[in-house]
Each structure stands twice: as structure tokens, then as C-alpha cells.
N, C-alpha and C. Protein backbone atom coordinates (compact mmCIF):
# COMPACT_ATOMS: atom_id res chain seq x y z
N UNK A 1 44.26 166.39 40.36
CA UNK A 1 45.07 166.09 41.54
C UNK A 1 45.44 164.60 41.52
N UNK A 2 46.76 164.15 41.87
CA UNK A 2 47.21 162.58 41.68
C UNK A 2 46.21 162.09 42.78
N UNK A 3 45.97 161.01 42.42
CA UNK A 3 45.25 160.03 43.65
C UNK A 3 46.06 159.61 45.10
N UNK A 4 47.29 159.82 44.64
CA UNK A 4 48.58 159.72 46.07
C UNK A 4 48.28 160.95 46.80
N UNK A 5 48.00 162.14 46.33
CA UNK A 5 47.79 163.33 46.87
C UNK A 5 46.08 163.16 47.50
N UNK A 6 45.42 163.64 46.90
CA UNK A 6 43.90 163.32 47.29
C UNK A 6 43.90 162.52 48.58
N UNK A 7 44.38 161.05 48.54
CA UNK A 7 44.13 160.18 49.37
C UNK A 7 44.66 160.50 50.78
N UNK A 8 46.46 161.00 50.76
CA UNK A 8 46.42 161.99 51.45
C UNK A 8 45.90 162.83 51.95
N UNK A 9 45.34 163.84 51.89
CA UNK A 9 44.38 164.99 51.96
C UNK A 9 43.27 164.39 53.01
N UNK A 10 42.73 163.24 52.49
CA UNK A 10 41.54 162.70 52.66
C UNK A 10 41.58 162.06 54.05
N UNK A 11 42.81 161.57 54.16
CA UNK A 11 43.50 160.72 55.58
C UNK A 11 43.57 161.83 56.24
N UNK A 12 44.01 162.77 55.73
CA UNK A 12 44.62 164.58 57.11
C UNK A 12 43.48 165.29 57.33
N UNK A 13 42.07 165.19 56.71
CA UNK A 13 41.12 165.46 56.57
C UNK A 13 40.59 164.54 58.31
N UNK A 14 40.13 163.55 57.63
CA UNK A 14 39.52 162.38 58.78
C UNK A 14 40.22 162.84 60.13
N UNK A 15 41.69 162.58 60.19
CA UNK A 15 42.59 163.01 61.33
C UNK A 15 41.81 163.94 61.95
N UNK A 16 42.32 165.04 61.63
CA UNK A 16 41.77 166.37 61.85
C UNK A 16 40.18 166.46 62.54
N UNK A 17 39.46 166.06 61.86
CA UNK A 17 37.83 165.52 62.66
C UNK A 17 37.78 164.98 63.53
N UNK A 18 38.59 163.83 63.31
CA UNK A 18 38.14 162.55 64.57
C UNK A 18 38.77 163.24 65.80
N UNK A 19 39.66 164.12 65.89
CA UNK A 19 40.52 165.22 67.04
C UNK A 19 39.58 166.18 67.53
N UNK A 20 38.91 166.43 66.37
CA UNK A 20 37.85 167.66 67.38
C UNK A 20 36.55 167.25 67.14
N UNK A 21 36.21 165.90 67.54
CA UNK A 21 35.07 164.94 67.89
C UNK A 21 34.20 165.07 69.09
N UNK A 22 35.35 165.24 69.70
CA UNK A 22 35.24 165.47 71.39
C UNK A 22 34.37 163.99 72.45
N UNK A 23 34.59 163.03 71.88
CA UNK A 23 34.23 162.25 72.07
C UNK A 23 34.58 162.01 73.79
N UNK A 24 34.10 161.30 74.34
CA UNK A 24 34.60 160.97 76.09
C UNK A 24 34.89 159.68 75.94
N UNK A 25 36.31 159.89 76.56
CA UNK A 25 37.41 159.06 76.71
C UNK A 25 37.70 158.68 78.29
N UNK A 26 37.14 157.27 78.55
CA UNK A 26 37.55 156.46 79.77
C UNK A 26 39.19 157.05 80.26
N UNK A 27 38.98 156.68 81.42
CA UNK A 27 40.73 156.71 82.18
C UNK A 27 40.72 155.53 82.64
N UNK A 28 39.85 154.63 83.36
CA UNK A 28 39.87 153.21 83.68
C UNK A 28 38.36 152.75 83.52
N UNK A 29 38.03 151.43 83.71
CA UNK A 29 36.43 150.83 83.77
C UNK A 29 36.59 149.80 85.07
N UNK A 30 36.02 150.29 86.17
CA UNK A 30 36.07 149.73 87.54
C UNK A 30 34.40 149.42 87.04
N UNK A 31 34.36 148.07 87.68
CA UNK A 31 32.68 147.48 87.56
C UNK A 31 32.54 147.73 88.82
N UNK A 32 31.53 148.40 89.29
CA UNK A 32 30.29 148.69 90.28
C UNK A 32 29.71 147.46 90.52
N UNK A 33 30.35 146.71 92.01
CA UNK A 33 29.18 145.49 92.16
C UNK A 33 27.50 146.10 92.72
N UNK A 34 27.11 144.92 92.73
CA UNK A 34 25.44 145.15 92.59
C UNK A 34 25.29 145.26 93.90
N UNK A 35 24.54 146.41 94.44
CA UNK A 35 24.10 146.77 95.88
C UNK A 35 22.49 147.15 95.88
N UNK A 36 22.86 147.24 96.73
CA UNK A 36 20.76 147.79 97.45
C UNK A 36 20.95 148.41 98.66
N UNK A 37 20.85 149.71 98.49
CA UNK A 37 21.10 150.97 99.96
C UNK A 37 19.79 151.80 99.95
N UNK A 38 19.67 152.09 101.26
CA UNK A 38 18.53 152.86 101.68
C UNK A 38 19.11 154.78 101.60
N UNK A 39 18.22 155.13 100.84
CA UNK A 39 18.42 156.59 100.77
C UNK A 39 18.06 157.37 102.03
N UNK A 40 17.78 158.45 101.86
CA UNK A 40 17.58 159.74 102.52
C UNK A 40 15.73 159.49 102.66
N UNK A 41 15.20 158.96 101.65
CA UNK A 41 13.83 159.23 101.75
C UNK A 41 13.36 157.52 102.75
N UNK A 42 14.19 156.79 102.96
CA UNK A 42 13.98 155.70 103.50
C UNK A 42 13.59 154.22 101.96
N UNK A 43 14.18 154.89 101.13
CA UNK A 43 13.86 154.11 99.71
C UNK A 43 15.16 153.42 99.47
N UNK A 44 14.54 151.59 98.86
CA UNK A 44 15.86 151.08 98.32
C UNK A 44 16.52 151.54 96.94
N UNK A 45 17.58 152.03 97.06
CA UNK A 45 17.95 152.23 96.10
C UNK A 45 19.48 151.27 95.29
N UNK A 46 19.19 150.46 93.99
CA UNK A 46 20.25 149.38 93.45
C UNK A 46 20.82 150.17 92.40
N UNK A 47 21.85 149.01 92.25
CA UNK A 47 22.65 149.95 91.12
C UNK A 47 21.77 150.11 89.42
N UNK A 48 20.68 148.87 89.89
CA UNK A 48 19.82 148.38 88.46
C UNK A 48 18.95 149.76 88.63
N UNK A 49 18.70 150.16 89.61
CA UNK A 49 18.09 151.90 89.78
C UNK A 49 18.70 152.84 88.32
N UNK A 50 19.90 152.58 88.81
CA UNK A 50 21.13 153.53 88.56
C UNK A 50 21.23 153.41 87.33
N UNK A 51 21.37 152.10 86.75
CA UNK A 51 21.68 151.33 85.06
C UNK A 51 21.04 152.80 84.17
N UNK A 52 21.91 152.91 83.20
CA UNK A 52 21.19 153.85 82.47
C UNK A 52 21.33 155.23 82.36
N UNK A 53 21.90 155.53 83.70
CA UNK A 53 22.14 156.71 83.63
C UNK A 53 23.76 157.24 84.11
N UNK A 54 24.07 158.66 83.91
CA UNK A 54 25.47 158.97 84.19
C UNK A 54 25.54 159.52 85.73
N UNK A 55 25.98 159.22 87.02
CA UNK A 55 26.15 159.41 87.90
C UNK A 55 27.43 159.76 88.84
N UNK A 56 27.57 160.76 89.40
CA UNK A 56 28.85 161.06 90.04
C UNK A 56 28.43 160.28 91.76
N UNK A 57 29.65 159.86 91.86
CA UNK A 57 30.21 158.91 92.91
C UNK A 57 30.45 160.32 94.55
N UNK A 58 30.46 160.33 95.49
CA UNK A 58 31.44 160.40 96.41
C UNK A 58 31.36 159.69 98.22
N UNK A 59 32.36 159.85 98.77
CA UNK A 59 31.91 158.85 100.14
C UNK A 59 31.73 159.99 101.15
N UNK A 60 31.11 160.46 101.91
CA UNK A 60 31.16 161.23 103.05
C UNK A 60 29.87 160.82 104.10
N UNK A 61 30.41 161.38 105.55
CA UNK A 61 29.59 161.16 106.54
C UNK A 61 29.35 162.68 107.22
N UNK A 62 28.32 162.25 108.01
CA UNK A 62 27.64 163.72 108.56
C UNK A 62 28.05 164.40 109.52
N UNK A 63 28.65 163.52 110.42
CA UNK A 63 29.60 163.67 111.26
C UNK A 63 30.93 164.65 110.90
N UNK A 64 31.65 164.49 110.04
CA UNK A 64 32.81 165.03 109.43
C UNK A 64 33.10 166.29 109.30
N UNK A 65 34.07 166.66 109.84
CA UNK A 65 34.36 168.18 110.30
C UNK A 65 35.51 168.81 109.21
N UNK A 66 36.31 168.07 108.24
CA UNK A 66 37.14 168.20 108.10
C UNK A 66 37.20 168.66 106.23
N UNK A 67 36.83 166.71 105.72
CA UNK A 67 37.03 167.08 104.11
C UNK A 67 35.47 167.02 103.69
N UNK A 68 34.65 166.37 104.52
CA UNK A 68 33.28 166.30 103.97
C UNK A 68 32.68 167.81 103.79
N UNK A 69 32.44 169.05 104.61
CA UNK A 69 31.75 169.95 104.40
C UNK A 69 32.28 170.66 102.47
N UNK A 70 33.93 170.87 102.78
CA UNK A 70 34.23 171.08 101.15
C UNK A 70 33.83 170.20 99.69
N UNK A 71 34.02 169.06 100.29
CA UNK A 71 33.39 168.04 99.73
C UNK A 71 31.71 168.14 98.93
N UNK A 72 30.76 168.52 100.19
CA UNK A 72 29.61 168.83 99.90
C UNK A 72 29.21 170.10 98.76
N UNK A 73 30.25 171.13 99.38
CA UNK A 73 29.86 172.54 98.78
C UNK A 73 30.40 172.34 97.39
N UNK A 74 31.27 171.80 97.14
CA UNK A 74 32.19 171.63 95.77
C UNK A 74 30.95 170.76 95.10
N UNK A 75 30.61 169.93 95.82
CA UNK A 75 29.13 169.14 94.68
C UNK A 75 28.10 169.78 94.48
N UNK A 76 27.76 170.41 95.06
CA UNK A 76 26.51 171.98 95.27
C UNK A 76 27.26 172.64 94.13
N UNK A 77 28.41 173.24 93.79
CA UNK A 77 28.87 173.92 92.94
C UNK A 77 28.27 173.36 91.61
N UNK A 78 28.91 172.14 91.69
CA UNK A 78 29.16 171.50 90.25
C UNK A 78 27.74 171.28 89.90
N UNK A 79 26.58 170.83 90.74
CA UNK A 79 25.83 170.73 90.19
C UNK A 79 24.88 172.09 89.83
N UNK A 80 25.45 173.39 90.19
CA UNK A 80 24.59 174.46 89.84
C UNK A 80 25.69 174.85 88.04
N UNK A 81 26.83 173.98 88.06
CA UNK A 81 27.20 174.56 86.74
C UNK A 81 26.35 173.61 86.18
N UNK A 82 26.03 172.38 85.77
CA UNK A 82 25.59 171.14 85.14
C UNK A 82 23.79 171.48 84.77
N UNK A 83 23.88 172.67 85.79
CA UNK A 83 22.06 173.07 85.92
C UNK A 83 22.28 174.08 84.81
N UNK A 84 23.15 174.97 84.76
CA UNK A 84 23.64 176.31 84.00
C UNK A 84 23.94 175.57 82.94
N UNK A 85 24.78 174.69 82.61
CA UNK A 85 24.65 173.60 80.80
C UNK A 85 23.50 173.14 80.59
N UNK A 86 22.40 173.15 81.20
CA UNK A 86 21.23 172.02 80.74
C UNK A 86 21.83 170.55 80.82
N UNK A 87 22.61 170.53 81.49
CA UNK A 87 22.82 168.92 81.96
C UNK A 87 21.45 168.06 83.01
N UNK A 88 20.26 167.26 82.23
CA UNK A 88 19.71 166.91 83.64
C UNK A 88 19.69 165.59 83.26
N UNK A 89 20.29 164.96 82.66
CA UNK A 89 20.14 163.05 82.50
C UNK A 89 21.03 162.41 84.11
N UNK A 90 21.33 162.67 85.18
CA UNK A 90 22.31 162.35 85.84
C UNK A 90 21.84 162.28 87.45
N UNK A 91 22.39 161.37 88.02
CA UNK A 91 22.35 161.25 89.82
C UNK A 91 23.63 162.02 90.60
N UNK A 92 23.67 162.93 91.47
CA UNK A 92 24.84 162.57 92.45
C UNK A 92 24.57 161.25 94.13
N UNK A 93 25.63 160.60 93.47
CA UNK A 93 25.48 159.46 94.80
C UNK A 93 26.20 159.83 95.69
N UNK A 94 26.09 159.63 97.03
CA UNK A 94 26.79 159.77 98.45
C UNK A 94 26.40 158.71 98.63
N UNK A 95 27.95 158.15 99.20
CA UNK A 95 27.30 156.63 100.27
C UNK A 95 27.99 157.38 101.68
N UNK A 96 27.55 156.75 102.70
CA UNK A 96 28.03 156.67 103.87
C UNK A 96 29.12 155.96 104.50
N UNK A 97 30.37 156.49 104.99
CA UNK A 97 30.92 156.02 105.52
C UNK A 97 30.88 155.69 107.03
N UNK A 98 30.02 155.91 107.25
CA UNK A 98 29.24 156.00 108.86
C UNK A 98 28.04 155.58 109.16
N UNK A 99 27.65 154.16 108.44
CA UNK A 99 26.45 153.66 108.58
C UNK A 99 25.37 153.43 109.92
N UNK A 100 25.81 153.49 110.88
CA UNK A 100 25.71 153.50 112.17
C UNK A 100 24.94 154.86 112.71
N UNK A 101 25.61 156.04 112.60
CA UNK A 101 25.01 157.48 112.22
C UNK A 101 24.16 158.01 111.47
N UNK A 102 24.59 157.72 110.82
CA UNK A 102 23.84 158.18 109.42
C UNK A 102 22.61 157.55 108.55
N UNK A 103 21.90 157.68 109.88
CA UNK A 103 20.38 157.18 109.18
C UNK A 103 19.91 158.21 108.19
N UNK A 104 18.65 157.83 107.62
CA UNK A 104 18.08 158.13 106.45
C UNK A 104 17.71 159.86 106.91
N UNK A 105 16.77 159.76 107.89
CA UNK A 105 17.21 161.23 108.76
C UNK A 105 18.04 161.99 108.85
N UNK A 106 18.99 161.22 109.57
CA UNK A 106 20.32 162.67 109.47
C UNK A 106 20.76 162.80 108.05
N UNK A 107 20.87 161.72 107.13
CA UNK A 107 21.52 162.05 105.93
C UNK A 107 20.29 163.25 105.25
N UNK A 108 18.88 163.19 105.13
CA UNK A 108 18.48 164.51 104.90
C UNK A 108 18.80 165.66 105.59
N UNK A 109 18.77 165.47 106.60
CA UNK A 109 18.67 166.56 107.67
C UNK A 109 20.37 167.81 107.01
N UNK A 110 21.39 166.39 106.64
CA UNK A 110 22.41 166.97 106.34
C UNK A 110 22.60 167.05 104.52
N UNK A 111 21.66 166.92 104.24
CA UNK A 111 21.69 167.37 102.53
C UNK A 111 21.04 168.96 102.76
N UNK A 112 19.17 169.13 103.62
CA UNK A 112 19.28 170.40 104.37
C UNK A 112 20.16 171.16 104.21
N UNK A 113 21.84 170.90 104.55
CA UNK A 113 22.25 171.90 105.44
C UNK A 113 22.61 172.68 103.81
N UNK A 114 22.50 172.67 102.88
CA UNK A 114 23.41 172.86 101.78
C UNK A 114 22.59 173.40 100.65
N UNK A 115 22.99 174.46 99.59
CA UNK A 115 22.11 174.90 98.92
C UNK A 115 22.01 174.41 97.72
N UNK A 116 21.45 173.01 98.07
CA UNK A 116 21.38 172.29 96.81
C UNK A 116 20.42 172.31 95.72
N UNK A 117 20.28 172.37 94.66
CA UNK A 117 19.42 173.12 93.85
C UNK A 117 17.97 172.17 93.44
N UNK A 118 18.44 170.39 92.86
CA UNK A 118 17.20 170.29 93.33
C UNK A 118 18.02 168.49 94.30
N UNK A 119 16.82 168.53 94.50
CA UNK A 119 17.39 167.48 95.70
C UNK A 119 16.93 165.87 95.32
N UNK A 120 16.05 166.00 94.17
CA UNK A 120 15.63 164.88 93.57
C UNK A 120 16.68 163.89 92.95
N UNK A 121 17.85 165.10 92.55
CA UNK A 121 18.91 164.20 91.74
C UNK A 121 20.02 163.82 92.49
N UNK A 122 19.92 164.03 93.86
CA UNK A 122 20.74 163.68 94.95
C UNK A 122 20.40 161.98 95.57
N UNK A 123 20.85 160.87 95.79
CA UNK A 123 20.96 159.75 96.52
C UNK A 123 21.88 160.00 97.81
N UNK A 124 21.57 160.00 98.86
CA UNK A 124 22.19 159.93 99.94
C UNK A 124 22.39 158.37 100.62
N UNK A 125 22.89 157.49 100.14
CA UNK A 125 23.03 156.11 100.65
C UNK A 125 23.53 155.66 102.33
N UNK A 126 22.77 154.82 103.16
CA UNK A 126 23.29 154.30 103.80
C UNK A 126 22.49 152.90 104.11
N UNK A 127 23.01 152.31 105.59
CA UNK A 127 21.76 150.94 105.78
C UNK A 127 23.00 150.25 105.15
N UNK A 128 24.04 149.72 105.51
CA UNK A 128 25.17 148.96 105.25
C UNK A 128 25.57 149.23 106.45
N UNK A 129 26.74 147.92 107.06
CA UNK A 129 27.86 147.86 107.87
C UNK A 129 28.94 148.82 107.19
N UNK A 130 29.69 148.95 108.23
CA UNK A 130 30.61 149.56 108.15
C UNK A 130 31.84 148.57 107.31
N UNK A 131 31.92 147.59 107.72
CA UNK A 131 32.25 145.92 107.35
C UNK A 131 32.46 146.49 105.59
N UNK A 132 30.95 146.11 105.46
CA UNK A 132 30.45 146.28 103.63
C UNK A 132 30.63 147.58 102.99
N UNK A 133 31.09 148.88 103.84
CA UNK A 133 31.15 150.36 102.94
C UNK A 133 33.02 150.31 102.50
N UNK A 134 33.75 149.59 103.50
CA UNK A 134 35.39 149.35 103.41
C UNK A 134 35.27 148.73 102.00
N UNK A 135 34.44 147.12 102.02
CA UNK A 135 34.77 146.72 100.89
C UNK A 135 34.61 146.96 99.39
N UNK A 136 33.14 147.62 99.87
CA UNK A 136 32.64 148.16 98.20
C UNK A 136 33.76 149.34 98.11
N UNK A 137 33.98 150.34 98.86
CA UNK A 137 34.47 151.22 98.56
C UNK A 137 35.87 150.95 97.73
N UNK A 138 36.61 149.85 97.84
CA UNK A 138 37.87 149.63 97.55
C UNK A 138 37.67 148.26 96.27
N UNK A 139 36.45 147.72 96.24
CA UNK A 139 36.34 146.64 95.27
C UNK A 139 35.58 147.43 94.44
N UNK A 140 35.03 148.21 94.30
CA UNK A 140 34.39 148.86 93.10
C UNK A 140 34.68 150.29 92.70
N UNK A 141 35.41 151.13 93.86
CA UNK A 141 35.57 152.44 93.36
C UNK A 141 37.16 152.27 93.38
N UNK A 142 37.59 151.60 94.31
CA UNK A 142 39.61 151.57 94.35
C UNK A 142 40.25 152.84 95.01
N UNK A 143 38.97 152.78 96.34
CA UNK A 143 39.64 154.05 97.22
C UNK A 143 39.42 153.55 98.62
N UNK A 144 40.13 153.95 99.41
CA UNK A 144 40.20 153.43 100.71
C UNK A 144 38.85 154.72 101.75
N UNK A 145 38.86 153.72 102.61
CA UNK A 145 37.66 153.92 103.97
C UNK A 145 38.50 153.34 104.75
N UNK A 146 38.79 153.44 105.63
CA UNK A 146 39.12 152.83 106.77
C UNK A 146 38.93 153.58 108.40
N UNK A 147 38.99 152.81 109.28
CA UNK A 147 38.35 153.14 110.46
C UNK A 147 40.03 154.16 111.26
N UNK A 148 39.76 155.12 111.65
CA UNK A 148 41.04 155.48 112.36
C UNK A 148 40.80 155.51 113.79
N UNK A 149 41.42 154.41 114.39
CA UNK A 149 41.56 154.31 115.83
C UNK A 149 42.34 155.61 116.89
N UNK A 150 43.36 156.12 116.25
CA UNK A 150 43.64 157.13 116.91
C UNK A 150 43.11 158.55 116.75
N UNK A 151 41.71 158.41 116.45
CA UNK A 151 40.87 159.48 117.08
C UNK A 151 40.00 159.30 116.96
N UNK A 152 39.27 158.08 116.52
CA UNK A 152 37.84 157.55 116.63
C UNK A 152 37.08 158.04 115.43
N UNK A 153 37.64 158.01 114.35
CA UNK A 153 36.56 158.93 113.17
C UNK A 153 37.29 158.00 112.22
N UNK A 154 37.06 157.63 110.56
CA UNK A 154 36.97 157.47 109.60
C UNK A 154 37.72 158.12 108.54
N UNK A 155 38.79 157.58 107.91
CA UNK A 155 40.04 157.78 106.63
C UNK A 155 39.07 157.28 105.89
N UNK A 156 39.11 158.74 104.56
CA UNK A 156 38.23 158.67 103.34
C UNK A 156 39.12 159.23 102.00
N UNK A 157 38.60 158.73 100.88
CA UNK A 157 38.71 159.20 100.19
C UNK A 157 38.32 160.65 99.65
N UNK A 158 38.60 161.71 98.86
CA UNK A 158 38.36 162.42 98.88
C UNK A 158 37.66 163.09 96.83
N UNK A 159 37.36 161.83 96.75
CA UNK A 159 37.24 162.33 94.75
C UNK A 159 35.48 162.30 94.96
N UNK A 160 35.14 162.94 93.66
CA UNK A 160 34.15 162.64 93.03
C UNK A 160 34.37 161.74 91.92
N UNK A 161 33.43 160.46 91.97
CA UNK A 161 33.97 159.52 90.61
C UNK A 161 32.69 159.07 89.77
N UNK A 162 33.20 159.68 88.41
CA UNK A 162 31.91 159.45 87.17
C UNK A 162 31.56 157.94 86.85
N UNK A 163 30.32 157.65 87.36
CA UNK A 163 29.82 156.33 86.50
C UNK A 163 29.22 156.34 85.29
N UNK A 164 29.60 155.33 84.28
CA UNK A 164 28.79 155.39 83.11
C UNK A 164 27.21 154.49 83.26
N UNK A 165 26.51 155.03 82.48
CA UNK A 165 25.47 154.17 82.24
C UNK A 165 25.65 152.85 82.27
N UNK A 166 26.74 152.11 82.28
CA UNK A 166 26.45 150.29 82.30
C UNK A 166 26.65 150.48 83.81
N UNK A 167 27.55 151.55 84.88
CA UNK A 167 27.58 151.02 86.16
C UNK A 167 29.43 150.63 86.53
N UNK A 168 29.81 151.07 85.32
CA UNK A 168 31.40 151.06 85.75
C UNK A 168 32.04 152.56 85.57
N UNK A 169 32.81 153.01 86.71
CA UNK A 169 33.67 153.62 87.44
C UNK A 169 34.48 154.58 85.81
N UNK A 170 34.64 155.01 85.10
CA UNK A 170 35.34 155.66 83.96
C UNK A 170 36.39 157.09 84.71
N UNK A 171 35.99 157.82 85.77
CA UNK A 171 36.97 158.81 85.52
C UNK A 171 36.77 158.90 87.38
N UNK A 172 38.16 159.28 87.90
CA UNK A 172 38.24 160.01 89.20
C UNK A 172 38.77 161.36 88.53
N UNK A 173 38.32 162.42 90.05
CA UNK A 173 38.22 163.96 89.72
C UNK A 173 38.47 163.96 91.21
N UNK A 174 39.82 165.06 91.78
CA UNK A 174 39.36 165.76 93.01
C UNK A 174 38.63 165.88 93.19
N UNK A 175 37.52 166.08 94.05
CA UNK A 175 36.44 166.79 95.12
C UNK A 175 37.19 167.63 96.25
N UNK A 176 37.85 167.61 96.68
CA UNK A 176 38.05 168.83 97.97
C UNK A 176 38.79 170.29 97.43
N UNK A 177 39.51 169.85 96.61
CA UNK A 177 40.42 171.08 95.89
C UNK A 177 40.77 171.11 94.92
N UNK A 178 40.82 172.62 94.19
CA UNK A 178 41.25 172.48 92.78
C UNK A 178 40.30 171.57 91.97
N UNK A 179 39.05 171.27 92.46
CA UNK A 179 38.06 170.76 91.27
C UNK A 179 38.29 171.09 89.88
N UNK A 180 38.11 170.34 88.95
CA UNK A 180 37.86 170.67 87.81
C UNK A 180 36.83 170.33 86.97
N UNK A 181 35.96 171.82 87.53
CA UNK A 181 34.24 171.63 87.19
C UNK A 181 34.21 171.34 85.48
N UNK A 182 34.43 172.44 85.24
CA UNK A 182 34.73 172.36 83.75
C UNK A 182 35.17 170.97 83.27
N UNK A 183 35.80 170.52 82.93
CA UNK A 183 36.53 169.53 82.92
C UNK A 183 34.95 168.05 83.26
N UNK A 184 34.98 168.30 84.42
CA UNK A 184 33.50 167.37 84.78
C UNK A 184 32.19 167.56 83.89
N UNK A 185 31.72 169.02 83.64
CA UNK A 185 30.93 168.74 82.95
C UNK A 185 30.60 168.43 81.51
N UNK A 186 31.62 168.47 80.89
CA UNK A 186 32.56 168.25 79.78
C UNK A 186 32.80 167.15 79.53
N UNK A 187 33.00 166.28 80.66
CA UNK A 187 32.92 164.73 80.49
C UNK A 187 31.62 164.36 80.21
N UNK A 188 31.17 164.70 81.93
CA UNK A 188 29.27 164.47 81.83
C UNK A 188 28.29 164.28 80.56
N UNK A 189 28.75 165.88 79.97
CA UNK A 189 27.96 166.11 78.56
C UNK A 189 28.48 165.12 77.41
N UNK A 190 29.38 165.12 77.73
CA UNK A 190 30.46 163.91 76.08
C UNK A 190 29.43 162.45 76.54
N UNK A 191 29.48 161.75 78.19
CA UNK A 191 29.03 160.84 77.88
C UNK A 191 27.70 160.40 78.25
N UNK A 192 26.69 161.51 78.49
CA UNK A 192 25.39 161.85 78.46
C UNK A 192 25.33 161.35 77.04
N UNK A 193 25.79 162.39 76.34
CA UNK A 193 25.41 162.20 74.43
C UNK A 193 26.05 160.79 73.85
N UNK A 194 26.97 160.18 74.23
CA UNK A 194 27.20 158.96 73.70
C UNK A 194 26.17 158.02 74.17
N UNK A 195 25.57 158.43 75.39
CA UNK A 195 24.95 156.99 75.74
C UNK A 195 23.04 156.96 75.33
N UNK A 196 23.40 158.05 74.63
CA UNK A 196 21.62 159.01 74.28
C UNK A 196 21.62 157.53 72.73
């Protein structure tokens, strides 16, 4: 075989591999500033907690009648598929958008309400101003919180968002509709194994 040919071959060869690698591929890298929030169990929990491992993001309060309950059940979902892959290197985080409410209490009381499978890998964050959940929320994840005066409740975002092990932001995903579990755990697993 000519060496022009071969070498060829050899290049369409590599191609071909490095395509069904399946490697996990960022969509952006938002840095996670450094916090310290009180969980559900009354424990501080930092992002240096967090360092290390792959964690899904979302904001909801207990209060919330509207996108939070779908919100919840759609993460209950995902994490009974992630249980069904043998996915267990990973956190789901909740912060609070309702720091005021949502003491360490009610935020169990309202993990309770849900058939979550195990509850160890759940963070329920609060113990912040309301002040400090606007800003992190929009300086480290790049989604809005804001207070709505014309009816007294709280404009949220509505994603689940994957952190990598260093602590920066790599992929937003709906959370209220049209999830794409698949798709999530698929990431999860790609960058579980890269960071192994």
C-alpha cells in the first residue's frame, strides 16, 4: 500500500475514534465563587465541600406553588435514573431563594415531601440574605432571582446546572419541562469518568 494511502487511512481511522470517544464537552465554564451555606441538617456546607466532585445546581424555595414542585419531582426523577446507571460520585444542590423562610427545618421538612431516593446526596442550602442569593445566583450561575413586587413572591430561574469537579458551571439543562434526563446522565457519566 503507498504511504500517501496508509497515512490516509490512518488519519480516517483516528477521525473516526476520536467521534465515538464520547468524551464531555463544556457549553460554557462559569466559576462558582466561594460560599459557606447552612444545609438542611444545620451543617456548613462550602464550595471546597463540593471541590471534587460532579454536582447538579438548582434554585427553589418552599414556599413556591408554581415551577418549584415540577422542579423538585423532575430532580427525584433524574436522580432515580442516575441510581438505575450506577451513577453515585455526585451532589444535587438547592439553594434558596427565600432565605428568610427557609430555614434548615422547613428545607427538610420540604425535601420530606418528595420521594427522594437517598437524601444523603441532596444539599438543601440556605442562611444567606436575600441581598447575597440575587448576586451569586447571577455572578456564578448567569440566571436571574429577583424579588417580584407585584405579588410578593420571587422570579427564578428554572434549569438544573452541572458543576464540574473544579467548581465551574459547564452545562445548563431545563428543569421544569421537556428535561433531558438522558442527555444529563450522559453528561454526568462522561464527566464523572474524566475527572476519575
Amino acid at each position: 500500500m503507498p504511504k500517501k494511502l496508509l497515512l490516509s487511512c490512518v488519519l480516517l481511522a483516528m477521525l473516526v475514534l476520536s467521534a465515538c470517544s464520547g468524551g464531555f464537552k463544556a457549553d460554557h465554564e462559569y466559576e462558582v465563587e466561594p460560599f459557606e451555606f447552612t444545609n438542611q441538617h444545620n451543617e456548613q456546607v462550602s464550595l471546597e465541600d463540593l471541590k471534587g466532585q460532579v454536582w447538579l445546581a438548582q434554585f427553589v424555595f418552599t414556599e413556591c406553588t408554581a415551577a418549584c414542585p415540577p422542579m423538585m419531582m423532575n430532580m427525584v426523577e433524574l436522580e432515580k435514573q442516575l441510581g438505575a446507571e450506577d451513577v453515585e460520585d455526585y451532589k444535587i444542590v438547592s439553594f434558596s431563594i427565600d432565605p428568610e423562610v427557609d430555614t434548615p427545618e422547613a428545607f427538610q421538612e420540604y425535601l420530606d415531601m418528595y420521594d427522594v431516593q437517598d437524601q444523603s446526596k441532596w444539599e438543601m442550602l440556605t442562611g444567606f440574605t436575600q441581598e447575597k442569593i440575587i448576586k451569586f445566583a447571577m455572578d456564578s450561575f448567569k440566571v436571574i432571582v429577583a424579588d417580584d413586587p407585584a405579588n410578593d413572591t420571587v422570579i427564578h430561574a428554572t434549569y438544573f446546572q452541572l458543576v464540574n469537579q473544579d467548581g465551574k458551571v459547564v452545562k445548563t439543562y431545563n428543569g421544569y419541562a421537556e428535561v433531558p434526563y438522558e442527555q444529563i446522565v450522559k453528561d454526568m457519566k462522561a464527566l464523572i469518568k474524566e475527572g476519575a
